[in-house]
C-alpha atoms as a PDB file:
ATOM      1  CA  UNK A   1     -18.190  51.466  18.947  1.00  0.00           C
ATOM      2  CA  UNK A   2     -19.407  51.433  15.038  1.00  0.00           C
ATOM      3  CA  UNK A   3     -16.109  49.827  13.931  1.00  0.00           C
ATOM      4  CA  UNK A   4     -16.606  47.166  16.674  1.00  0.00           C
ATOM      5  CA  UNK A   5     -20.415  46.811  15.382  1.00  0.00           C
ATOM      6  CA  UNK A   6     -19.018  46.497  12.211  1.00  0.00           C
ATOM      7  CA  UNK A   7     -16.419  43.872  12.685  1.00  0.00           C
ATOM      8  CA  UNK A   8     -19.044  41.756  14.585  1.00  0.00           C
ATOM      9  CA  UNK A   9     -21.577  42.684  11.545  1.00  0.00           C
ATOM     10  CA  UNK A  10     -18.833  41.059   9.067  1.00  0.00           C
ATOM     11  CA  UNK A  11     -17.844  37.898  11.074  1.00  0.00           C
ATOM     12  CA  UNK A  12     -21.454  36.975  11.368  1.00  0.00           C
ATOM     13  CA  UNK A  13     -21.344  37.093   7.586  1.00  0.00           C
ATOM     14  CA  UNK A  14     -19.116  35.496   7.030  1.00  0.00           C
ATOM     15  CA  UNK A  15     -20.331  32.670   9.649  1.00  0.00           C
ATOM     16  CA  UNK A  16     -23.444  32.449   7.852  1.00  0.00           C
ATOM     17  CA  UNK A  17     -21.793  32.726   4.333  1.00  0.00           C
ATOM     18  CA  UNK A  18     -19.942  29.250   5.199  1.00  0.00           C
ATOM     19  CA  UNK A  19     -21.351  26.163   3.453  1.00  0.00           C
ATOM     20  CA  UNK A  20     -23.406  23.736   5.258  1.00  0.00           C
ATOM     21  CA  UNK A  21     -22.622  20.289   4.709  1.00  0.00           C
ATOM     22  CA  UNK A  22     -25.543  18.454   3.604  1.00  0.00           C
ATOM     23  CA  UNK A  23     -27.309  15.495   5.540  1.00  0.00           C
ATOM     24  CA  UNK A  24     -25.954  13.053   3.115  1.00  0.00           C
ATOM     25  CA  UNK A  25     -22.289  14.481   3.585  1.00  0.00           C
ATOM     26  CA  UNK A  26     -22.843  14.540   7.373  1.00  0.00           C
ATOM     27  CA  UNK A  27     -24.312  10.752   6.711  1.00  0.00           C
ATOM     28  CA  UNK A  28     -20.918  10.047   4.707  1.00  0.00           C
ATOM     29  CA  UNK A  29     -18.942  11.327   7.316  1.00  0.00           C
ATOM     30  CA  UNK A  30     -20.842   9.341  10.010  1.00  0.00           C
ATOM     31  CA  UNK A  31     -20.238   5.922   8.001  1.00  0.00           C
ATOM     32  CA  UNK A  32     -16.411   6.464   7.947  1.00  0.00           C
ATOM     33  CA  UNK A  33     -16.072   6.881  11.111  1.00  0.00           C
ATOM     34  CA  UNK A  34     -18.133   4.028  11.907  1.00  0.00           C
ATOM     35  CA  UNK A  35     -16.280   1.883   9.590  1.00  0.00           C
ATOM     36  CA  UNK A  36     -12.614   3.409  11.086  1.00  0.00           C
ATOM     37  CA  UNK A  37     -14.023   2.238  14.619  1.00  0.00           C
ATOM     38  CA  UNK A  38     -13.698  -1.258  15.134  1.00  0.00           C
ATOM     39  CA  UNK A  39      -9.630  -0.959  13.795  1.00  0.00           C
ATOM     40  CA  UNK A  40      -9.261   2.363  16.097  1.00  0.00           C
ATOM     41  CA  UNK A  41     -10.751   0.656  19.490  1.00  0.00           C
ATOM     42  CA  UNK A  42      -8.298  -2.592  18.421  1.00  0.00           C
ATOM     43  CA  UNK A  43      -5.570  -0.551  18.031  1.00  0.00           C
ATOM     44  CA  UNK A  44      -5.790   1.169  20.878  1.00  0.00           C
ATOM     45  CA  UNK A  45      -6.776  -1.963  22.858  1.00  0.00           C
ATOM     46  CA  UNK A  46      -3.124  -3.701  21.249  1.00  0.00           C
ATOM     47  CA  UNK A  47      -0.749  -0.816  21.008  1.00  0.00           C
ATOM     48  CA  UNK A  48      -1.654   2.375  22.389  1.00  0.00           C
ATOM     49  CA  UNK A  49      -2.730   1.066  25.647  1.00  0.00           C
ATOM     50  CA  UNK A  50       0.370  -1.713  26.791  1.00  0.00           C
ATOM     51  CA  UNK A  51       2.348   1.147  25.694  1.00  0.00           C
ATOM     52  CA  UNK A  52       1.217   3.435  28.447  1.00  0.00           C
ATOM     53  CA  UNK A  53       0.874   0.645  30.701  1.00  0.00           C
ATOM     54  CA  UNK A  54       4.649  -0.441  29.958  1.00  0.00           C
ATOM     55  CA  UNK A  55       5.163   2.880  30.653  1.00  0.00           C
ATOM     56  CA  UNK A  56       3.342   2.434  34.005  1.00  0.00           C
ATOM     57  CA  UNK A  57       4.948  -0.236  35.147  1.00  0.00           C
ATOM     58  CA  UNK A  58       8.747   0.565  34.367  1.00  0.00           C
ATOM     59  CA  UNK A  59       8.623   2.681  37.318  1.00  0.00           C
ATOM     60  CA  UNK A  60       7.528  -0.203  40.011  1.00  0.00           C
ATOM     61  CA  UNK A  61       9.509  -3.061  41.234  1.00  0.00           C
ATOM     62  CA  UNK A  62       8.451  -6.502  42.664  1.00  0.00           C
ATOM     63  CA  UNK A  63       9.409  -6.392  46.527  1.00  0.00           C
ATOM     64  CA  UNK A  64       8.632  -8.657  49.652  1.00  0.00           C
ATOM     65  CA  UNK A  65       7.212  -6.988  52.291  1.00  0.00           C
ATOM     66  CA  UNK A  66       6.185  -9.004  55.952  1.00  0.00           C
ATOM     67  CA  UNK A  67       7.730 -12.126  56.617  1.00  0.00           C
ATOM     68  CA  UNK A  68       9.723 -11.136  59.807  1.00  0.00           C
ATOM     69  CA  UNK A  69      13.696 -11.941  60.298  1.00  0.00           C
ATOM     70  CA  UNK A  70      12.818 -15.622  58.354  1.00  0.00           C
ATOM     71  CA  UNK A  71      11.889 -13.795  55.259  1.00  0.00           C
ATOM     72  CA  UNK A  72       9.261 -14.700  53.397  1.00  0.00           C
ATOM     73  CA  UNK A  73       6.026 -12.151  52.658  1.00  0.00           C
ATOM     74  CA  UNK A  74       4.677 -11.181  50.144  1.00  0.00           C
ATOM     75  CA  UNK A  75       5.178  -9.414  47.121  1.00  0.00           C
ATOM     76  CA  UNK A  76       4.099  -5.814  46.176  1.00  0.00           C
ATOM     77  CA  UNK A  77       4.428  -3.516  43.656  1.00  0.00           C
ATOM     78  CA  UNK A  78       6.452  -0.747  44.813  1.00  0.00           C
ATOM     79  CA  UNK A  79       7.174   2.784  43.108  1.00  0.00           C
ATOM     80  CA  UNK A  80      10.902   3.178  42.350  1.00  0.00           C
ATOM     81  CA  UNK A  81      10.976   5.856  40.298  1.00  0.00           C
ATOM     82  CA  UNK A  82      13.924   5.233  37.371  1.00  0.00           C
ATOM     83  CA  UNK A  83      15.573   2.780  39.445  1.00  0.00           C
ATOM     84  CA  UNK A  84      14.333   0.678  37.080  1.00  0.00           C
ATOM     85  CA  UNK A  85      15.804   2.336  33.745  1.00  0.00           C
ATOM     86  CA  UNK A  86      18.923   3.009  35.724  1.00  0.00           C
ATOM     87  CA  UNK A  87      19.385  -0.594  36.137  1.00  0.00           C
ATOM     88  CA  UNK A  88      19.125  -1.204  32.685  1.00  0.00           C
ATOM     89  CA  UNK A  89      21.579   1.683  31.420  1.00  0.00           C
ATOM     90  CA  UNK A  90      24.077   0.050  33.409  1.00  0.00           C
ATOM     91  CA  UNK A  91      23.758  -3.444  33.433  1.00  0.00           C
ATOM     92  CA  UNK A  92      26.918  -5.462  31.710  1.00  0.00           C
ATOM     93  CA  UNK A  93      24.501  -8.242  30.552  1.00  0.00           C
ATOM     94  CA  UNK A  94      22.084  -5.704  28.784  1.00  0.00           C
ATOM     95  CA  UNK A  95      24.858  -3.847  26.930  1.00  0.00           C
ATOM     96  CA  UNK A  96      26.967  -7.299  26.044  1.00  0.00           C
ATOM     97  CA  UNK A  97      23.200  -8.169  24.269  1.00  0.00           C
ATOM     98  CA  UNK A  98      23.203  -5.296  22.456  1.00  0.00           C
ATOM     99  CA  UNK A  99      26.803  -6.084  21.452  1.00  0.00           C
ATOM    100  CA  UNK A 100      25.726  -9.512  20.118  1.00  0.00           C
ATOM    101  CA  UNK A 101      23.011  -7.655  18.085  1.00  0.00           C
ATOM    102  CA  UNK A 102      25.558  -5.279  16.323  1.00  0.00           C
ATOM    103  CA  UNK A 103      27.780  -7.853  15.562  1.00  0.00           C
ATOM    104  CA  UNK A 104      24.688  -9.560  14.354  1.00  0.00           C
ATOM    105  CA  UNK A 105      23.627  -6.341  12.292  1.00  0.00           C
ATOM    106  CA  UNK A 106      26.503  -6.084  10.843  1.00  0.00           C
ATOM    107  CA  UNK A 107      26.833  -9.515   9.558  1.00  0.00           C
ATOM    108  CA  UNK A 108      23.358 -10.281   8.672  1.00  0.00           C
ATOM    109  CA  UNK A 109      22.081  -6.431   7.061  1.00  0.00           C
ATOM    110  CA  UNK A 110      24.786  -5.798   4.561  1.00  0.00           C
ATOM    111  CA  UNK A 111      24.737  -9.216   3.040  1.00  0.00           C
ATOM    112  CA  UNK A 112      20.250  -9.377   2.950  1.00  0.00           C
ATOM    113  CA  UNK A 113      20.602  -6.095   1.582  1.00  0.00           C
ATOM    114  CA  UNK A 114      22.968  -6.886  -1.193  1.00  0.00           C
ATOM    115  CA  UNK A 115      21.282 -10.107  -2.235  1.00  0.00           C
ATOM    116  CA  UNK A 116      17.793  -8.665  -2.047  1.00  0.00           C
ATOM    117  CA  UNK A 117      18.654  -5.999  -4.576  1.00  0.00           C
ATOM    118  CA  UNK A 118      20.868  -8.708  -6.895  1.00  0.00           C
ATOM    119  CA  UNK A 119      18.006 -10.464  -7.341  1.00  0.00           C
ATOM    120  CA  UNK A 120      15.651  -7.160  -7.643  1.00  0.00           C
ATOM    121  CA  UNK A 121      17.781  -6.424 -10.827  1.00  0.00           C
ATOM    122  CA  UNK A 122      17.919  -9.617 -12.011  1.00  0.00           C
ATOM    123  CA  UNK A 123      13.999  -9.984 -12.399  1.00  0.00           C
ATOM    124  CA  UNK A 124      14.420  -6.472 -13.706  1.00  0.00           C
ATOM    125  CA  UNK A 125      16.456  -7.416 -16.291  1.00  0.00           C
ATOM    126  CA  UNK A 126      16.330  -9.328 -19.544  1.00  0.00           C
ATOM    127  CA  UNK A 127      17.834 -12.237 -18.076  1.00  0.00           C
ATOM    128  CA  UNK A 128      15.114 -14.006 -15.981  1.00  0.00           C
ATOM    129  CA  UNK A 129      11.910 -14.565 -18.121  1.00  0.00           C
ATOM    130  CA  UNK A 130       9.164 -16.293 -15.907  1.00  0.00           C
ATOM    131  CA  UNK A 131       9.719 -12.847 -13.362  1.00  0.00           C
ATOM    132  CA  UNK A 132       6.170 -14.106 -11.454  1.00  0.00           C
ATOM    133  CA  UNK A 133       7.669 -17.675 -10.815  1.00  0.00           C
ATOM    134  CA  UNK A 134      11.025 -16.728  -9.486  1.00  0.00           C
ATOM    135  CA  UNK A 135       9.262 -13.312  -7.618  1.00  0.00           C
ATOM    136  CA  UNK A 136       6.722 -15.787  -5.704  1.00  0.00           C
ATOM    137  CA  UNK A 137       9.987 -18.447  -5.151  1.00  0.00           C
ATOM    138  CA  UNK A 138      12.163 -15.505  -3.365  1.00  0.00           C
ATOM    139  CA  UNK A 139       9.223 -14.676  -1.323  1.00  0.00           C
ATOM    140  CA  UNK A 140       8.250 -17.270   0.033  1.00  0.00           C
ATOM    141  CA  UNK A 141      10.037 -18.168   2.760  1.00  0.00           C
ATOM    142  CA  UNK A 142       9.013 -14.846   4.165  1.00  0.00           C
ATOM    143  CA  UNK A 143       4.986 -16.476   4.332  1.00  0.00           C
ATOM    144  CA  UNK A 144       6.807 -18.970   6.948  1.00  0.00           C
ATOM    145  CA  UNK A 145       6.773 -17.781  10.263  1.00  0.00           C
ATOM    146  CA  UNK A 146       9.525 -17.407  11.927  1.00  0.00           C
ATOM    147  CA  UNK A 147       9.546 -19.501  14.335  1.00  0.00           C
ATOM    148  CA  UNK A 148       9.166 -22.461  12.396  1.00  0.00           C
ATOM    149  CA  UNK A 149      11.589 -21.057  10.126  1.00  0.00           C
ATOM    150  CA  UNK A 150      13.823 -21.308  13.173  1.00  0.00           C
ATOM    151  CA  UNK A 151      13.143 -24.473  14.186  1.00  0.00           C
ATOM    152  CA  UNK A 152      13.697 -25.719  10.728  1.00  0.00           C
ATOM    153  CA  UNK A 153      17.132 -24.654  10.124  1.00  0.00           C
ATOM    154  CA  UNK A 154      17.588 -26.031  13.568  1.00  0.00           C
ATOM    155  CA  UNK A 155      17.033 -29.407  12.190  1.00  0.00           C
ATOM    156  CA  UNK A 156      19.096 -28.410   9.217  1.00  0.00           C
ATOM    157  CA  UNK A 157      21.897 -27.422  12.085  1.00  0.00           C
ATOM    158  CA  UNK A 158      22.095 -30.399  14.290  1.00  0.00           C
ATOM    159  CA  UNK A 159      24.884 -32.771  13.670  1.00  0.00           C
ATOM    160  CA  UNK A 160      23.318 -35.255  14.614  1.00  0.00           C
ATOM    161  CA  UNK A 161      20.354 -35.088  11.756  1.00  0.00           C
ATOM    162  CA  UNK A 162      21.539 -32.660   9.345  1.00  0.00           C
ATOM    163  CA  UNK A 163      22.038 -33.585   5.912  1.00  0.00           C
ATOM    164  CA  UNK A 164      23.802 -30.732   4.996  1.00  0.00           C
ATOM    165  CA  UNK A 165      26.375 -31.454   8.225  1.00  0.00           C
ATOM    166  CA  UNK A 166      26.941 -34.794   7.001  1.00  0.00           C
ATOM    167  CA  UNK A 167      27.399 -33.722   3.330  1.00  0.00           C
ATOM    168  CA  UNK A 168      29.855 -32.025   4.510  1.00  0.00           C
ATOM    169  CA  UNK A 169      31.121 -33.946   6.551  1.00  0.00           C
ATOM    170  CA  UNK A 170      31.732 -36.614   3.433  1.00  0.00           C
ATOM    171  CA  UNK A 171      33.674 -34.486   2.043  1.00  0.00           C
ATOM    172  CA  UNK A 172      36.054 -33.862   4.796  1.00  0.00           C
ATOM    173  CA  UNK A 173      34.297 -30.538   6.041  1.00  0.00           C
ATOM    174  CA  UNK A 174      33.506 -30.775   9.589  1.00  0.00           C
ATOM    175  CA  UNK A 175      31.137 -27.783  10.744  1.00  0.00           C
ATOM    176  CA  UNK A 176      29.484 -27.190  13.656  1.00  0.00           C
ATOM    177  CA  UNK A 177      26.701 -24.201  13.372  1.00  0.00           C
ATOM    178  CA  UNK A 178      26.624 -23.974  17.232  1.00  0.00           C
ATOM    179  CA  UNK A 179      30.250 -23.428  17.658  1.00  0.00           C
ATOM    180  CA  UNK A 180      30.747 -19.837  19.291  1.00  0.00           C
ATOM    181  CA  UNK A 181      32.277 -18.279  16.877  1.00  0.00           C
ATOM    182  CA  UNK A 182      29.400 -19.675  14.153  1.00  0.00           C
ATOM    183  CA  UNK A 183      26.498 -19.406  15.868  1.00  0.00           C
ATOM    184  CA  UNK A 184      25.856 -15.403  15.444  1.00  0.00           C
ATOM    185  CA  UNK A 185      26.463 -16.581  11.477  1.00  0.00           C
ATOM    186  CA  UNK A 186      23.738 -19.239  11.782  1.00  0.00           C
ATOM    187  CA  UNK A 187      21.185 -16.875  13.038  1.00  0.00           C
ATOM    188  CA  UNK A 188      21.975 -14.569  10.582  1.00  0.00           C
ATOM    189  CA  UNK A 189      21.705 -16.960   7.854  1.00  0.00           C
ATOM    190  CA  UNK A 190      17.917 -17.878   9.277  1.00  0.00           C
ATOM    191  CA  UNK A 191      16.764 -13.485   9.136  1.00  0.00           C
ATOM    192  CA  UNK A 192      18.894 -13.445   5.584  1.00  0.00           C
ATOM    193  CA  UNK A 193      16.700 -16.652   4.248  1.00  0.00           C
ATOM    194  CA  UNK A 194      13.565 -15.362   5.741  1.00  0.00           C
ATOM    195  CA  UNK A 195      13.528 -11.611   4.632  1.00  0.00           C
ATOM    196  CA  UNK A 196      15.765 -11.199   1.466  1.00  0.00           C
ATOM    197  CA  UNK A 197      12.760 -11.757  -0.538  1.00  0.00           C
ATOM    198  CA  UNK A 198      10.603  -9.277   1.103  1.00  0.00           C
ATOM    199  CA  UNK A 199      13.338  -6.477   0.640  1.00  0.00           C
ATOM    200  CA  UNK A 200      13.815  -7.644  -2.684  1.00  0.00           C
ATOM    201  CA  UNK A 201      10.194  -7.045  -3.624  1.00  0.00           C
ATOM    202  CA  UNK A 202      10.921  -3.338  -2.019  1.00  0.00           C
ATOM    203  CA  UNK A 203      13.596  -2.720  -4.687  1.00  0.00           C
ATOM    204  CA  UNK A 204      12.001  -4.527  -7.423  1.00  0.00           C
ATOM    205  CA  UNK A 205       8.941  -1.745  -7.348  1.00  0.00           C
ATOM    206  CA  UNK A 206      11.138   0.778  -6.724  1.00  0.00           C
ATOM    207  CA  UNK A 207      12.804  -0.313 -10.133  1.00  0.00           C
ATOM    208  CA  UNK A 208      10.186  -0.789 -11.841  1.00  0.00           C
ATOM    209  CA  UNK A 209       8.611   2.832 -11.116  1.00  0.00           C
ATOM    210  CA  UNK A 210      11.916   4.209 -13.108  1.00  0.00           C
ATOM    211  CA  UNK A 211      10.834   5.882 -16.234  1.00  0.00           C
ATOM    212  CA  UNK A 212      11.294   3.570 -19.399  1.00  0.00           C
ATOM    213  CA  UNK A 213      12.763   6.650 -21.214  1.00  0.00           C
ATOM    214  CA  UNK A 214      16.046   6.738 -19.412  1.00  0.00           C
ATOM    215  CA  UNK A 215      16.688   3.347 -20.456  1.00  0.00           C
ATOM    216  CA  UNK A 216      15.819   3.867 -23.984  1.00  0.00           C
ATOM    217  CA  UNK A 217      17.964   7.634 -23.604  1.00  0.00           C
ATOM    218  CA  UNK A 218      20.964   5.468 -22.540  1.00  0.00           C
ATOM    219  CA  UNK A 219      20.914   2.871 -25.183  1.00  0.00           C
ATOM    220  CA  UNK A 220      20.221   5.593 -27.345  1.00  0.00           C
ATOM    221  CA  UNK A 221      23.735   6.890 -25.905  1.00  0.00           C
ATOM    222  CA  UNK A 222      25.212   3.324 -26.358  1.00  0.00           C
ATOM    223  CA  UNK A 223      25.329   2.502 -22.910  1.00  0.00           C
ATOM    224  CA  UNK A 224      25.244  -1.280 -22.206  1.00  0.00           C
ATOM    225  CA  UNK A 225      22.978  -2.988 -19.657  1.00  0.00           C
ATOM    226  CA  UNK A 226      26.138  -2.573 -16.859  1.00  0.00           C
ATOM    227  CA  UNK A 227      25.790   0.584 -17.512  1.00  0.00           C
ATOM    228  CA  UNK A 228      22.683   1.145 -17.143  1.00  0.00           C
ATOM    229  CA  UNK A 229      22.275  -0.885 -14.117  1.00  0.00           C
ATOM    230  CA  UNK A 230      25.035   1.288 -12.367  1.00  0.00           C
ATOM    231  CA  UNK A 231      24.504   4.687 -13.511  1.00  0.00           C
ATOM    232  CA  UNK A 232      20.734   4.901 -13.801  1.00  0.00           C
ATOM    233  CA  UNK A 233      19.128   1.965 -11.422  1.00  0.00           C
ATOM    234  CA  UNK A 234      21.665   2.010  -8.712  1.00  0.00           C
ATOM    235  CA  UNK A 235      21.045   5.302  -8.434  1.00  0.00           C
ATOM    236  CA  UNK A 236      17.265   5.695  -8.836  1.00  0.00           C
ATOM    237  CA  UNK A 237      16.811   2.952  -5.803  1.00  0.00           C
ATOM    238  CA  UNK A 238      18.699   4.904  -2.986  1.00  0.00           C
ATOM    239  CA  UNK A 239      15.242   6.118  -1.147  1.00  0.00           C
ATOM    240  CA  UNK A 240      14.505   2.489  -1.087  1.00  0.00           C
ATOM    241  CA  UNK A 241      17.945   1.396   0.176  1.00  0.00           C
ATOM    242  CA  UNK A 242      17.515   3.374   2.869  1.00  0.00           C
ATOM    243  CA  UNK A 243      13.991   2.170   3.469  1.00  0.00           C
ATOM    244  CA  UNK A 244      15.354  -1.671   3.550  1.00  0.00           C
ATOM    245  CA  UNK A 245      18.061  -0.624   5.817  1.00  0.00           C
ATOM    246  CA  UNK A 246      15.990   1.204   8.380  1.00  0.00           C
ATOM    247  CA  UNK A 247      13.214  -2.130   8.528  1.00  0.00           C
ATOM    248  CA  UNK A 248      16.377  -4.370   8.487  1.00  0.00           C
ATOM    249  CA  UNK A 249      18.248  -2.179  11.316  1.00  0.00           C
ATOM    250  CA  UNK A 250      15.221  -1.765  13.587  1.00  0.00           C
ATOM    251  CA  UNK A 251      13.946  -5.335  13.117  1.00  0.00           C
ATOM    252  CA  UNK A 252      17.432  -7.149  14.532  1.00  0.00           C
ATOM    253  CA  UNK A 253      16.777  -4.835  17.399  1.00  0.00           C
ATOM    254  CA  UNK A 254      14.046  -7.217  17.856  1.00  0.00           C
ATOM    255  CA  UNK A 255      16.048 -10.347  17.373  1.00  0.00           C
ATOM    256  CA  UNK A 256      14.300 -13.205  19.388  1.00  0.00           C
ATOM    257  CA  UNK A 257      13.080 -15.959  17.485  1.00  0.00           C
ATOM    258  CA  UNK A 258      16.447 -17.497  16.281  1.00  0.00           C
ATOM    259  CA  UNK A 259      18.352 -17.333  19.396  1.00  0.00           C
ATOM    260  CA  UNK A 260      15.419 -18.785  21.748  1.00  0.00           C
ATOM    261  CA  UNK A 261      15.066 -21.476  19.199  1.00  0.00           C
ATOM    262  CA  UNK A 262      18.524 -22.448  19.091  1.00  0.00           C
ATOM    263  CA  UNK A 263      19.244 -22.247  22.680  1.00  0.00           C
ATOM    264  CA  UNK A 264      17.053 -25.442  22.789  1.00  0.00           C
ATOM    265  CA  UNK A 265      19.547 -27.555  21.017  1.00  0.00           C
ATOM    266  CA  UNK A 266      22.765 -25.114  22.331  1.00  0.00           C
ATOM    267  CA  UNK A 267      22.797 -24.503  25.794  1.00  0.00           C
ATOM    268  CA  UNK A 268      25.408 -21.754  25.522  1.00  0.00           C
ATOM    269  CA  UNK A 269      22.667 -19.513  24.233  1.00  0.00           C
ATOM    270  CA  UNK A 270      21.932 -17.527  27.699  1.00  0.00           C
ATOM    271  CA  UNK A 271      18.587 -16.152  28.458  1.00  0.00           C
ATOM    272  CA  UNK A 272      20.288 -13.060  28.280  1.00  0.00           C
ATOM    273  CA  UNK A 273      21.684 -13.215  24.813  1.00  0.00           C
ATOM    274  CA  UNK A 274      19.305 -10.433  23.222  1.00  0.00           C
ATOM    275  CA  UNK A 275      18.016  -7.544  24.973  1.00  0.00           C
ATOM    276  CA  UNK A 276      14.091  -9.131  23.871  1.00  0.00           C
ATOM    277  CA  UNK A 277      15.200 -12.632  25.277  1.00  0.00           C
ATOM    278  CA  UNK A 278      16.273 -10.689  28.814  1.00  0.00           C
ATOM    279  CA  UNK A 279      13.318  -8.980  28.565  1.00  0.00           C
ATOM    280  CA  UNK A 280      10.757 -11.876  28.262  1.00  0.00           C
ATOM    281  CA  UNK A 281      12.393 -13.796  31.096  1.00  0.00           C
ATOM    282  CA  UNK A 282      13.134 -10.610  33.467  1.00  0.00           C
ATOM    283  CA  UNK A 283       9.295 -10.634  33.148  1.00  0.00           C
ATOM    284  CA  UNK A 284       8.838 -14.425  34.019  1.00  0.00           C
ATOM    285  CA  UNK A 285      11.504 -13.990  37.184  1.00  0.00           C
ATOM    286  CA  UNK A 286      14.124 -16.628  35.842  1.00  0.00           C
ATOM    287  CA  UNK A 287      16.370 -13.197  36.070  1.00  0.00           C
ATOM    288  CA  UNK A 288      16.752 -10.643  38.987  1.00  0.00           C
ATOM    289  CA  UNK A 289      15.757  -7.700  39.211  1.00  0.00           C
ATOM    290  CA  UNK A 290      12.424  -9.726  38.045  1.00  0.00           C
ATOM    291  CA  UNK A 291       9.081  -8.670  37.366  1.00  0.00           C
ATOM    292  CA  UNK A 292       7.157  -6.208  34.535  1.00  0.00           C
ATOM    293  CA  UNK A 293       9.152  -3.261  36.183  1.00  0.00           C
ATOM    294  CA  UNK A 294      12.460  -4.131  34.628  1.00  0.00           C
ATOM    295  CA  UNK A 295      11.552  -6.070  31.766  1.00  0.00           C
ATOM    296  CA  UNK A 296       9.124  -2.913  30.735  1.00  0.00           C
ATOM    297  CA  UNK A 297      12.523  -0.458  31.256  1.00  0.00           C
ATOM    298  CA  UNK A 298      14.805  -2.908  29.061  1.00  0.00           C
ATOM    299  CA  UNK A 299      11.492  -2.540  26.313  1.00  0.00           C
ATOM    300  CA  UNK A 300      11.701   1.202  26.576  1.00  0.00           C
ATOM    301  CA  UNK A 301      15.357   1.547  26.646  1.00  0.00           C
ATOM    302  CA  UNK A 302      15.020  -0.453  23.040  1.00  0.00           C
ATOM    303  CA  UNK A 303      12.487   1.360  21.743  1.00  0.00           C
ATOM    304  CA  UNK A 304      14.476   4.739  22.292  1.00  0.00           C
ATOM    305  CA  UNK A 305      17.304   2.953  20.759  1.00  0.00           C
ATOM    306  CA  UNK A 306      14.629   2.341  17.922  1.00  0.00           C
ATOM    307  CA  UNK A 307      13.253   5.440  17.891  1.00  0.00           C
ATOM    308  CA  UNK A 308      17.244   7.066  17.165  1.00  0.00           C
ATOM    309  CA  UNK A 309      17.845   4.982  14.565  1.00  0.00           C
ATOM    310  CA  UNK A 310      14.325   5.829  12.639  1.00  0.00           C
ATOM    311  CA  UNK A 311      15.317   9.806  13.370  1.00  0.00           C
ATOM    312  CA  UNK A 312      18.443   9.023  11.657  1.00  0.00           C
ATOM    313  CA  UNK A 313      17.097   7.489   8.853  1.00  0.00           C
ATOM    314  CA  UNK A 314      15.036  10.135   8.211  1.00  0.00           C
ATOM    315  CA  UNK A 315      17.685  12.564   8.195  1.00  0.00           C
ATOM    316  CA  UNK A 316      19.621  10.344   5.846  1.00  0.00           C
ATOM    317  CA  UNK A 317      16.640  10.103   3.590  1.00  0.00           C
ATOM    318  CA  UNK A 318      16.181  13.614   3.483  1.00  0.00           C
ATOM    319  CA  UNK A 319      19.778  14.093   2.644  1.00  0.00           C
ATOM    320  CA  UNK A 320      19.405  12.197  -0.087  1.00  0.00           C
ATOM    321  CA  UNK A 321      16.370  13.458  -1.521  1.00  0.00           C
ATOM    322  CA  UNK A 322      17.931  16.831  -1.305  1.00  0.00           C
ATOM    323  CA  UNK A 323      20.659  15.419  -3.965  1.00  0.00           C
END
């Protein structure tokens, strides 16, 4: 009973030994809150929320109900459980989109990737020496939206118009961007133009946070500026490689703009192309199953997809740092 007195004795003491926060801290703490409050409710108003509501609907489909042996009726939400997300998993159309985006990946990634960080070391370098001019020149075609950045290389496509199709064309190259085996190229060419300057400003600071020192160290060593580049910044920007990758990867997950754009001037170009395009007009009913159900399931389904590739990136990354 006295050790139990006791022990109550000392955690009261040590209740009333803890510091008070003042009024003006508790006023301080008040104001950022208040100022973190208009962003939170927004957030949660734009994200949080249609996220659980996606989640919501994935597991109800649009049916007709009434209408007697002549059909017609209405139609009702009704609960299908994963009916929904079992469509998806095994539709043909949904898994030949996702082909068309990792043929797309693989075309379009490795070649952004490469030029963003040539030109990262090339401001980096001796060579260039008005770095802010050609910096704000490689970036700025990311400041265009892309959708206007699609319909402009549309222009730049159509055979009809283009003056780079009939420069080639006088001298004896015929091309046709729509062509079936092209046109994956000539969306790829629209992400490459539109985001190799953002990545490269993603290498560039990751360069330019290298310590000075090595690079003096090396010259010191008589290493030349190919060596230098390869043994010391090559190596120093592998976090942000990985970085570049992982926005690159998961943002051709999203690939819509270029495709919907270009369908207008090539019919070939199915609703259906990307899993994003099947998803918008799943939702609008111009494909069956129709309705939020589905098109919320296909959404998921690529956000899981999403969601493995960021897991392995940070496993990658975590390899790497462990070098």
């Amino acid at each position: 009973m006295t050790t139990t007195t006791h022990a109550a004795n000392a955690a009261g003491d040590r209740r009333s030994s803890k510091p008070k926060r003042s009024d003006a801290a508790k006023r301080e703490h008040r104001t950022g809150w208040a100022f973190m409050a208009p962003f939170a409710i927004l957030f949660a108003l734009v994200f949080i929320l249609p996220i659980f509501w996606a989640i919501y609907s994935s597991f109800f489909r649009q049916v007709a109900e009434g209408g007697g042996a002549y059909g017609g009726g209405k139609l009702v939400n009704k609960f299908v459980g994963l009916q929904n997300f079992q469509y998806v998993v095994t539709s043909a159309t949904f898994w030949s989109g996702i082909g068309r985006v990792l043929l797309y990946t693989l075309i379009q990634v490795p070649v952004m990737i490469i030029a963003a960080l040539v030109l990262a070391m090339l401001l980096d370098s001796y060579i260039v020496k008005r770095v802010t001019v050609f910096r704000l020149g490689y970036f700025l075609p990311y400041a265009i939206p892309g959708i206007v950045a699609s319909i402009i290389w549309v222009f730049l496509y159509n055979g009809q118009i283009s003056p780079i199709v009939k420069g080639l064309a006088a001298i004896g190259v015929n091309v046709d961007f729509f062509a079936k085996n092209i046109v994956i190229g000539s969306m790829a060419n629209i992400t490459t133009w539109t985001f190799t300057g953002y990545n490269m400003l993603i290498f560039l600071a990751a360069l330019q946070a290298i310590p000075h020192d090595l690079y003096e160290a090396a010259r010191i060593d008589g290493a030349n500026g190919l060596q230098i580049a390869w043994h010391i910044k090559l190596p120093n920007v592998r976090a942000a490689a990985l970085l570049a990758m992982l926005l690159s990867i998961v943002g051709t997950i999203q690939l819509f703009n270029e495709p919907e754009i270009m369908s207008v001037s090539d019919p070939s170009i199915s609703k259906s192309f990307t899993p994003m395009m099947m998803a918008l007009y799943t939702s609008r009913g111009t494909l069956t199953p129709s309705g939020d159900g589905p098109a919320s399931a296909i959404a998921i389904v690529m956000a899981l997809i999403a969601g493995v590739l960021a897991a392995l990136y940070a496993l990658a990354e975590r390899k790497v740092n462990e070098q």
